[in-house]
N, C-alpha and C. Protein backbone atom coordinates (compact mmCIF):
# COMPACT_ATOMS: atom_id res chain seq x y z
N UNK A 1 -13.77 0.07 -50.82
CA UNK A 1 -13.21 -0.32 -49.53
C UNK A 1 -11.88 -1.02 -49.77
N UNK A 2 -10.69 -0.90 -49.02
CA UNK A 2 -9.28 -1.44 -49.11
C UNK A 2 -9.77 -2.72 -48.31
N UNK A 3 -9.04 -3.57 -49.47
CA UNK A 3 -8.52 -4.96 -48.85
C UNK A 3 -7.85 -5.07 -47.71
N UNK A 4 -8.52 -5.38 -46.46
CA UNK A 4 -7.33 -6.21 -45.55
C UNK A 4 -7.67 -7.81 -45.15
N UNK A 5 -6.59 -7.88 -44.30
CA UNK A 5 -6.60 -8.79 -43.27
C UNK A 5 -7.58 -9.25 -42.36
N UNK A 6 -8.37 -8.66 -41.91
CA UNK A 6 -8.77 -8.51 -40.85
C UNK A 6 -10.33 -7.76 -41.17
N UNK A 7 -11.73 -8.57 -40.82
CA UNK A 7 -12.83 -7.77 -40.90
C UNK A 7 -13.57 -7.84 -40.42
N UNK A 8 -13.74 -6.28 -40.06
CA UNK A 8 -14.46 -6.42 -38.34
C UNK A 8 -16.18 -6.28 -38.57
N UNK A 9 -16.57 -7.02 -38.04
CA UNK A 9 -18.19 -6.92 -38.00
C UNK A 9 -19.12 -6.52 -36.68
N UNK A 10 -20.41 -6.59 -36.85
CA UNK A 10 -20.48 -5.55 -36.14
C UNK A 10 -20.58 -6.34 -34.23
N UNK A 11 -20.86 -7.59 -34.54
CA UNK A 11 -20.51 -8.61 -32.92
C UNK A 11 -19.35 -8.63 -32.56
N UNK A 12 -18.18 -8.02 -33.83
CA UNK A 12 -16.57 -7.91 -33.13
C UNK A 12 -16.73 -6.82 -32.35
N UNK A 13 -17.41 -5.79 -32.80
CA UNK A 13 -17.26 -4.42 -32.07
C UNK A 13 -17.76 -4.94 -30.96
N UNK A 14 -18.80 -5.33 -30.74
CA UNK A 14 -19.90 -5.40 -29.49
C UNK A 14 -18.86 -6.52 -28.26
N UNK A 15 -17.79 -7.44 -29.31
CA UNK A 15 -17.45 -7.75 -28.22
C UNK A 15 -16.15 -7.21 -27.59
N UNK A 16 -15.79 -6.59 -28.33
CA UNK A 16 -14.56 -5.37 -27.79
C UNK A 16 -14.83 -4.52 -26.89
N UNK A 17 -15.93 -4.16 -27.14
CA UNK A 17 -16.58 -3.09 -26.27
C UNK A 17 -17.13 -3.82 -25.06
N UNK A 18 -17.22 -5.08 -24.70
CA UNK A 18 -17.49 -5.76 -23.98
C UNK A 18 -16.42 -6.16 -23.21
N UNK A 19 -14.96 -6.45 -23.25
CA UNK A 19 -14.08 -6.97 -22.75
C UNK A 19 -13.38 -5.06 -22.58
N UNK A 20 -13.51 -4.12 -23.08
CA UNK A 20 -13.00 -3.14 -22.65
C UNK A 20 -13.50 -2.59 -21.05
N UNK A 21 -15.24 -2.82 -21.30
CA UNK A 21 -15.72 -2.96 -20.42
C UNK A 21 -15.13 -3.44 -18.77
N UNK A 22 -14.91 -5.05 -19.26
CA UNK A 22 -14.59 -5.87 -18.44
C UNK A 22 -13.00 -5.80 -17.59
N UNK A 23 -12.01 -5.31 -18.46
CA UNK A 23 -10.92 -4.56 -18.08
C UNK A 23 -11.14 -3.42 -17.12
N UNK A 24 -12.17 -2.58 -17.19
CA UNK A 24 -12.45 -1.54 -16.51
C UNK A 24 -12.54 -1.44 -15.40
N UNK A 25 -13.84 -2.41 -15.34
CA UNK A 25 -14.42 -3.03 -14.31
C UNK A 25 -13.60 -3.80 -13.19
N UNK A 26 -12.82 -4.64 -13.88
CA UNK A 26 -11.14 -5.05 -13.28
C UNK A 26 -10.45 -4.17 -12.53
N UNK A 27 -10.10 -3.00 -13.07
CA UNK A 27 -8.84 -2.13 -13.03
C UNK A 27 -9.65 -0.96 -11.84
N UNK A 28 -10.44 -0.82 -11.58
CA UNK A 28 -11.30 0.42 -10.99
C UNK A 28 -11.04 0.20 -9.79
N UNK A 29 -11.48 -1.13 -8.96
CA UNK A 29 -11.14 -0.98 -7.45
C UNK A 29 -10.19 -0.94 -7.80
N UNK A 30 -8.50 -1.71 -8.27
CA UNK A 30 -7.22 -1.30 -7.88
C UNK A 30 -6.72 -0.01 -8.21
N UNK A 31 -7.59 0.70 -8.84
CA UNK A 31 -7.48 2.30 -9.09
C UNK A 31 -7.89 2.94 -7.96
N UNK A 32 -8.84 2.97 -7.38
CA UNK A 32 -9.42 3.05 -5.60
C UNK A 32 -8.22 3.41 -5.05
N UNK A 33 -7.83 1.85 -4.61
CA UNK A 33 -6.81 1.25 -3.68
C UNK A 33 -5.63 1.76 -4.01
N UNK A 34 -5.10 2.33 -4.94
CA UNK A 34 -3.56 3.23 -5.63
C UNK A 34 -3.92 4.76 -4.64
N UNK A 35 -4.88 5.34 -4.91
CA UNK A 35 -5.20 6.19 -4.73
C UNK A 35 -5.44 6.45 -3.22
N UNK A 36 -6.30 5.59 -2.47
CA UNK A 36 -6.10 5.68 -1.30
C UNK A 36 -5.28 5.86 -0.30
N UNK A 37 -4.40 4.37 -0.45
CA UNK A 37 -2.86 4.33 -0.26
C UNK A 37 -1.96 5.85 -0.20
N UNK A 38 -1.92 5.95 -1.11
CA UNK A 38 -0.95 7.99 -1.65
C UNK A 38 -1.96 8.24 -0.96
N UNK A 39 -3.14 8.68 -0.34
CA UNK A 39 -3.72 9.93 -0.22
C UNK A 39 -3.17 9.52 1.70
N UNK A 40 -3.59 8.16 2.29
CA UNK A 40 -3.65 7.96 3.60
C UNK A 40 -1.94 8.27 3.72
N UNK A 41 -0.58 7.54 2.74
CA UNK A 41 0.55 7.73 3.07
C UNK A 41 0.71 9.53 3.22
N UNK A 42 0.25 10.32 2.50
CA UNK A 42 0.51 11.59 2.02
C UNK A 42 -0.45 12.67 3.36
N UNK A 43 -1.10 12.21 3.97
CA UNK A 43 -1.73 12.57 5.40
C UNK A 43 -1.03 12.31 6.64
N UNK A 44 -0.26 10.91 6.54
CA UNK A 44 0.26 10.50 7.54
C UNK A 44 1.52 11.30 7.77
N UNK A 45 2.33 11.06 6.59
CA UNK A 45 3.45 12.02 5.88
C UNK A 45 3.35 13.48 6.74
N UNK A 46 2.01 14.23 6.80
CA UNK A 46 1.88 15.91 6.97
C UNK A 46 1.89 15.37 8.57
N UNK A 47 0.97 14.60 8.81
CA UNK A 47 1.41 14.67 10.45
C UNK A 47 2.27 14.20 11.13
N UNK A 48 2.87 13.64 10.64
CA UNK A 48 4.66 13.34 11.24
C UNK A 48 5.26 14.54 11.34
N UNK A 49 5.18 15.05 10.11
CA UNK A 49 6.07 16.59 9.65
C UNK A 49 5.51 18.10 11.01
N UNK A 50 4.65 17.43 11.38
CA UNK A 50 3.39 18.67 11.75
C UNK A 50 4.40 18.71 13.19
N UNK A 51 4.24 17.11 14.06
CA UNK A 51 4.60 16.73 15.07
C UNK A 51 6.07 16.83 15.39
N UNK A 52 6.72 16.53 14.77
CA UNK A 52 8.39 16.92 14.38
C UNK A 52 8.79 18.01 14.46
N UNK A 53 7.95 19.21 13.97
CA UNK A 53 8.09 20.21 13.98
C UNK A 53 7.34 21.18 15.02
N UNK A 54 6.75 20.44 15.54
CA UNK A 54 6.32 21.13 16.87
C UNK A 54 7.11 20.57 18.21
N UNK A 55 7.74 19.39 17.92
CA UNK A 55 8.83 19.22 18.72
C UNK A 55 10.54 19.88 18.72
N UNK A 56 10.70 20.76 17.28
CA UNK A 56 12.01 21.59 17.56
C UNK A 56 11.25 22.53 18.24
N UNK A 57 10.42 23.29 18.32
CA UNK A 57 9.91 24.36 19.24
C UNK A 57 10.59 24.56 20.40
């Protein structure tokens, strides 16, 4: 095995995998809420366009 710095055992993993977790868990509703946003702007967007364009008629 190479010498380093740094040695990871096996409660480092468990707690990496624990705070990756916890990031996730974090980041998921504001992943939701990104997504929503674009989907409701990107609907609203088509019916403006829809209405606009049934008004050059």
């Amino acid at each position: 095995m190479l010498p380093t710095i740094f040695t990871i055992t096996g409660e480092d993993i468990t707690a990496i995998i624990g705070y990756i977790g916890e990031v996730f868990t974090d980041v998921s509703p504001l992943f939701f809420v990104i997504v929503g946003i674009s989907l409701g702007l990107w609907i609203l967007g088509s019916i403006i366009r829809a209405v606009a364009h049934r008004k050059e008629d």
